[in-house]
Protein backbone atom coordinates (compact mmCIF):
# COMPACT_ATOMS: atom_id res chain seq x y z
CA UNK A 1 10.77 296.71 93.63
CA UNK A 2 9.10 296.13 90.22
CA UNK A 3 10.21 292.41 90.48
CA UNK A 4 9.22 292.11 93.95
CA UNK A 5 6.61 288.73 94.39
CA UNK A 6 4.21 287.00 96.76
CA UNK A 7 4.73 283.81 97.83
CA UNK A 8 2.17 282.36 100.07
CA UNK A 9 2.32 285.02 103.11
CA UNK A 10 5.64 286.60 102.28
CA UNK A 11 6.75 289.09 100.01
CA UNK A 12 10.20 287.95 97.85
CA UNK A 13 12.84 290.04 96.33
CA UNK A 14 15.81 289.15 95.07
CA UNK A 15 18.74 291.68 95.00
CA UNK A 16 21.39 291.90 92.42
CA UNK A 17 25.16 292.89 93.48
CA UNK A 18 24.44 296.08 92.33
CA UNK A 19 22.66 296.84 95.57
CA UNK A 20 24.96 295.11 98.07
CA UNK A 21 27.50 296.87 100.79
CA UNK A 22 29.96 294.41 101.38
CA UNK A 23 28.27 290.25 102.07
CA UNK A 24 24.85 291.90 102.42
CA UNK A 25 22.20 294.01 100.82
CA UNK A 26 22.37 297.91 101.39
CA UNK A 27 20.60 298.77 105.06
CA UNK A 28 18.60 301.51 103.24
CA UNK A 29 17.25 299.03 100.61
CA UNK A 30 16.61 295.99 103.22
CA UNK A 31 14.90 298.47 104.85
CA UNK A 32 12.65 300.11 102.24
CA UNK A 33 11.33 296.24 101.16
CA UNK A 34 10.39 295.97 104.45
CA UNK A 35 8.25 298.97 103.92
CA UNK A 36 7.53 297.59 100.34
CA UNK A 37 6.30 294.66 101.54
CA UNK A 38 3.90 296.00 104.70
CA UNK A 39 2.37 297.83 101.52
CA UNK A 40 1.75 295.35 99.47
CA UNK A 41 -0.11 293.46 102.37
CA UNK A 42 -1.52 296.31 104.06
CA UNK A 43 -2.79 298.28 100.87
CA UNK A 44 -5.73 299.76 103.34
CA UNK A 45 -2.74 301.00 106.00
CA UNK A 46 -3.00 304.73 106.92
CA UNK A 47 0.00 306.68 105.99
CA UNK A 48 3.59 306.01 107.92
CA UNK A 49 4.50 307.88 110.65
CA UNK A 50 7.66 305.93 112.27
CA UNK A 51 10.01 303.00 111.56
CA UNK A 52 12.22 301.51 113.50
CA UNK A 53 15.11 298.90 111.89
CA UNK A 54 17.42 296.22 113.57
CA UNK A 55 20.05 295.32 111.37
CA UNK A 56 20.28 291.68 112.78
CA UNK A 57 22.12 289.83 110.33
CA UNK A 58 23.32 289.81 106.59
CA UNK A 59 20.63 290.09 103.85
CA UNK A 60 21.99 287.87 101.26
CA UNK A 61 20.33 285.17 98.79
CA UNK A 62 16.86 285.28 98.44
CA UNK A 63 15.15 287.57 100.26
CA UNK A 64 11.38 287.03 102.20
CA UNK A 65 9.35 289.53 104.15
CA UNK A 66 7.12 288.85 106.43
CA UNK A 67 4.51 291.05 107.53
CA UNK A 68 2.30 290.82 110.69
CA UNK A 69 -0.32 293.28 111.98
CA UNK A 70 0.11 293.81 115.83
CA UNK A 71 -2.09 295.81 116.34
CA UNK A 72 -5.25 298.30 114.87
CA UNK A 73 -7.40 300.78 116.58
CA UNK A 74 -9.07 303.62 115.02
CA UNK A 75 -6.35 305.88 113.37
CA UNK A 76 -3.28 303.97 114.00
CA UNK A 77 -1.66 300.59 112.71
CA UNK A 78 1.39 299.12 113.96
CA UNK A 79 3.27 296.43 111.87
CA UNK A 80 5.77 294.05 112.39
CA UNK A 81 8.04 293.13 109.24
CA UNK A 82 10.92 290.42 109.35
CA UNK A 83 12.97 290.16 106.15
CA UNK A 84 14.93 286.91 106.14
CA UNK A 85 17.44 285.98 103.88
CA UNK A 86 19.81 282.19 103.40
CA UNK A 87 21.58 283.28 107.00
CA UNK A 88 18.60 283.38 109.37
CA UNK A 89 16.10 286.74 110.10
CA UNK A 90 18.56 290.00 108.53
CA UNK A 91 16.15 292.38 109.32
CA UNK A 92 13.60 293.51 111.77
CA UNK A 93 11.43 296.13 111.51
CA UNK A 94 8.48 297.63 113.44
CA UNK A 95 6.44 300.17 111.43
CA UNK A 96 3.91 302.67 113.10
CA UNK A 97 0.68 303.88 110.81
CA UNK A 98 -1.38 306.94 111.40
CA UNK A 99 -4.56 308.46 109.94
CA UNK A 100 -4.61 312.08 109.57
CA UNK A 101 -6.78 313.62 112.50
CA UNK A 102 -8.10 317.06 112.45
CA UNK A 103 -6.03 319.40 115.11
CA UNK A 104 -5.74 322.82 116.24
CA UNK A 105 -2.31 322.27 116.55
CA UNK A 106 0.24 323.16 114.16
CA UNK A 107 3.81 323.26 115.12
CA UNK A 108 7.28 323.15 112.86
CA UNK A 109 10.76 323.76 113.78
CA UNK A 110 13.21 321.69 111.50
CA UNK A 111 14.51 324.41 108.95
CA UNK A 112 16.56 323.53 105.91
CA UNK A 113 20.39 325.14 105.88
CA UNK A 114 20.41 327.56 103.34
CA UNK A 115 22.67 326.12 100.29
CA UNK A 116 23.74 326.01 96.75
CA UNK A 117 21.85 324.45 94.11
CA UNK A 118 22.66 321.04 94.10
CA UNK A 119 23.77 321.34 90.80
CA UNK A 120 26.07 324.11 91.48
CA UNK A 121 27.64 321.89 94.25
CA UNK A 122 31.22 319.31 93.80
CA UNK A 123 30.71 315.62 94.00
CA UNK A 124 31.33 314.28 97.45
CA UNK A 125 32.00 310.97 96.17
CA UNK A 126 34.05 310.16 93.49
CA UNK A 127 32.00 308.62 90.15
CA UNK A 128 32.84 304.56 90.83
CA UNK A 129 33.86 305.00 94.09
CA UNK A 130 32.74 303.43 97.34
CA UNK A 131 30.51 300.65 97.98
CA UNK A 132 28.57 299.03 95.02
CA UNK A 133 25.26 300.29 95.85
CA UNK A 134 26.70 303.95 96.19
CA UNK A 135 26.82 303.89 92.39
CA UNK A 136 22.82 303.88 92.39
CA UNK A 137 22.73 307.51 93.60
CA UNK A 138 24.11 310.99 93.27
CA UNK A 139 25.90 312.88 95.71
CA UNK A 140 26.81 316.56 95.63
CA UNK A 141 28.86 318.26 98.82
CA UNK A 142 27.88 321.21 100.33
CA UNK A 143 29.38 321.24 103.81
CA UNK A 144 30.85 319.35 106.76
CA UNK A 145 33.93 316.37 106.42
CA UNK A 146 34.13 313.71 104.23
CA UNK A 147 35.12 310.31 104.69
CA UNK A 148 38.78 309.72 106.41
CA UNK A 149 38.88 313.68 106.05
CA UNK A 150 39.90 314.06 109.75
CA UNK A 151 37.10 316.47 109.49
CA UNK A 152 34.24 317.34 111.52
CA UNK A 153 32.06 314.28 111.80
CA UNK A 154 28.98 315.60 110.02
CA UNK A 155 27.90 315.18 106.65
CA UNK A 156 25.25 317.69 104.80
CA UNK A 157 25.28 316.39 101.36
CA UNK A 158 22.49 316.66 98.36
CA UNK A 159 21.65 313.28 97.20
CA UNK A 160 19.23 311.17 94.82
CA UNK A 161 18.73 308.08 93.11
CA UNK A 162 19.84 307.95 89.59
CA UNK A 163 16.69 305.99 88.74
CA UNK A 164 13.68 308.77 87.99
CA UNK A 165 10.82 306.33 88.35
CA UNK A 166 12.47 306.14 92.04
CA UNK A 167 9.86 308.46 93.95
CA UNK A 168 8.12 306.34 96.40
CA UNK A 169 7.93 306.43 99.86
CA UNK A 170 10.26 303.36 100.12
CA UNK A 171 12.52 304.67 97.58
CA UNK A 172 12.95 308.14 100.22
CA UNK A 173 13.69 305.56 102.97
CA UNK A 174 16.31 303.70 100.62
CA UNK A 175 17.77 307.14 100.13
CA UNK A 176 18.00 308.16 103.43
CA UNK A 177 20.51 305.72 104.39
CA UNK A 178 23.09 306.26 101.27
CA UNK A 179 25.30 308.89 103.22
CA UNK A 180 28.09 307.19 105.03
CA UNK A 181 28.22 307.50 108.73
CA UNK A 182 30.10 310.90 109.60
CA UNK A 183 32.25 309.10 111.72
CA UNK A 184 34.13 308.08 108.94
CA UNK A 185 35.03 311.00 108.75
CA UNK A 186 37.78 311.65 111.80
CA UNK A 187 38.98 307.78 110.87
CA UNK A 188 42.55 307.99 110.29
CA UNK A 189 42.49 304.78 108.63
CA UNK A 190 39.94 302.73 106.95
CA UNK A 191 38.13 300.53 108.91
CA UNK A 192 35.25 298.80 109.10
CA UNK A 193 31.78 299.66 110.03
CA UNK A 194 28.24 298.41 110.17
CA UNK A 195 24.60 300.34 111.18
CA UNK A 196 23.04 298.12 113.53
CA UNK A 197 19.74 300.05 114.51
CA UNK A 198 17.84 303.13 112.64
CA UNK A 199 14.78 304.86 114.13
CA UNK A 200 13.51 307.55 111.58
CA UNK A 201 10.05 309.90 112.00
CA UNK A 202 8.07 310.27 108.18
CA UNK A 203 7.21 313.97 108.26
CA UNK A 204 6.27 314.17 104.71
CA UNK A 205 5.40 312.55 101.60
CA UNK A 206 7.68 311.58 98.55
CA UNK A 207 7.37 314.58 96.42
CA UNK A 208 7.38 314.37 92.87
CA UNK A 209 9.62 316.19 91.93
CA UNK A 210 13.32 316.00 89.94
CA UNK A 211 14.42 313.96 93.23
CA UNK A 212 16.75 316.51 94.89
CA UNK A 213 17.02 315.78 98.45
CA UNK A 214 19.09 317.74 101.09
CA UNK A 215 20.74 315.33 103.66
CA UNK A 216 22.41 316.20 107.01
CA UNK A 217 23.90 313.24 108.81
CA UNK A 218 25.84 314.21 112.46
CA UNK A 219 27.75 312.27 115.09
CA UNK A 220 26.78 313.00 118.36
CA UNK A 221 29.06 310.35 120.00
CA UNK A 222 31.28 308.24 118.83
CA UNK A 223 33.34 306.43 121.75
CA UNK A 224 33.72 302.26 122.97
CA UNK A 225 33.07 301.11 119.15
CA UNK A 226 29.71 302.64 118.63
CA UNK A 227 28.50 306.00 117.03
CA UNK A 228 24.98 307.45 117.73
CA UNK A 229 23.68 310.00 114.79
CA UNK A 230 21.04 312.20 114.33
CA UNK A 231 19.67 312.39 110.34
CA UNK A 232 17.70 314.74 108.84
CA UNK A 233 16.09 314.73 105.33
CA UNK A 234 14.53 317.73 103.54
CA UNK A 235 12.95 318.23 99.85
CA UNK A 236 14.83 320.65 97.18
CA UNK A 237 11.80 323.39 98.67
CA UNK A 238 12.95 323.14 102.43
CA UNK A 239 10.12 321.08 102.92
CA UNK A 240 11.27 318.47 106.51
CA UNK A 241 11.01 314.92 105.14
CA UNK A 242 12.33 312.40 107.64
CA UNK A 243 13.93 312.50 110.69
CA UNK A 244 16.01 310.09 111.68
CA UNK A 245 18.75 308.01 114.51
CA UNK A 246 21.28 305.46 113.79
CA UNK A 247 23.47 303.46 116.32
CA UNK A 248 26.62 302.32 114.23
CA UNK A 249 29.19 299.95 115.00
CA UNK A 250 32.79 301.68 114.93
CA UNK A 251 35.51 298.97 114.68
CA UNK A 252 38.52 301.14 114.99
């Protein structure tokens, strides 16, 4: 993010292999410079209130984000950002921006399981294993399968970036998508896979705190080579962060 640049009307990143899943750039990170990059060229926006992703294509090479304002009325700003990269758009995002409006209305039902500390909690993914962007964050397991477990295909997992400065609201949304999809977990083989769209709500703001985040990641369906999943993030206090939907492509 911190060598992000402008270039004309986009904004350019280039991504090391440090941050790549495979030919492409990690979903979660394509995903946050496209949030990056709406902030850079909407500094006045209100704060996010939805996102929704299509992973169209590989993100590799040079990366460029576009950003284009579809609309703005009073309180709310919606966004379109395309982030290209050497194969053609990888990337398309639509991004919804709300101002805070007074209400008499005050409504919340998404508790946080109790569990451990994270600290007090076994890795769920072996140090140097899995993808190479996996190695950017730290998982602890407190429940559910794991991957090619033949378990139950839900994940609830504590997670965080290894990077402290990592705190922003794009750096929640790159965390958000770290988990793999739970329905790795009743694979009886490996196999390949690939998130093709992800719809997520922003209920709260990056808190600053040591970074502690409580995931749950479940798979409603997984049948004819595509999973749909319901995400949930909370803060180390309980506090609902984002909540989320990905369609996934199951090739097994």
């Amino acid at each position: 993010m911190d060598a992000l640049r402008i270039d004309g009307e986009a904004v350019v990143a280039t991504v090391g292999d440090d941050w790549k899943q495979g030919r492409t750039t990690y979903g979660g990170l394509s995903a946050a410079l496209c949030l990056e990059a709406a902030a850079r060229r909407l500094p006045a926006a209100p704060p996010l209130r939805s996102a929704q992703f299509a992973f169209v294509g590989p993100a590799a090479g040079e990366l460029s984000a576009k950003v284009e304002v579809l609309r703005q009325g009073k309180s709310a700003l919606f966004a379109s950002v395309d982030l290209t990269g050497e194969g053609g758009l990888a990337t398309r995002g639509v991004l919804t921006f709300g101002a805070e409006r007074a209400s008499k209305l005050s409504h919340l039902d998404l508790p946080a399981p109790e569990t451990p500390a994270p600290e007090a909690c076994e890795l769920f993914i072996p140090e140097g294993a899995g993808p190479a962007f996996a190695r950017q964050f730290e998982f602890r397991y407190v429940a559910g399968g794991r991957p090619l477990s033949g378990g139950p295909p839900d994940f609830l997992v504590w997670i965080r970036h290894r990077d402290p400065a990592a705190r922003s609201l794009a750096a929640m949304v790159a965390l958000a998508d770290a988990l793999p999809p739970p329905a790795l977990s009743v694979f009886d083989q490996f196999a390949p896979i690939s998130t093709m769209t992800w719809s997520m709500d922003v209920l709260g703001a990056a808190p600053e705190d040591d970074g502690w985040r409580l995931m749950s990641s479940r798979a409603e369906t997984i049948r004819e080579g595509y999973s749909a999943q319901a995400m949930t993030l909370w803060s180390r206090d309980g506090t609902p962060l984002i909540a989320a939907r990905q369609t996934v492509a199951v090739f097994l």
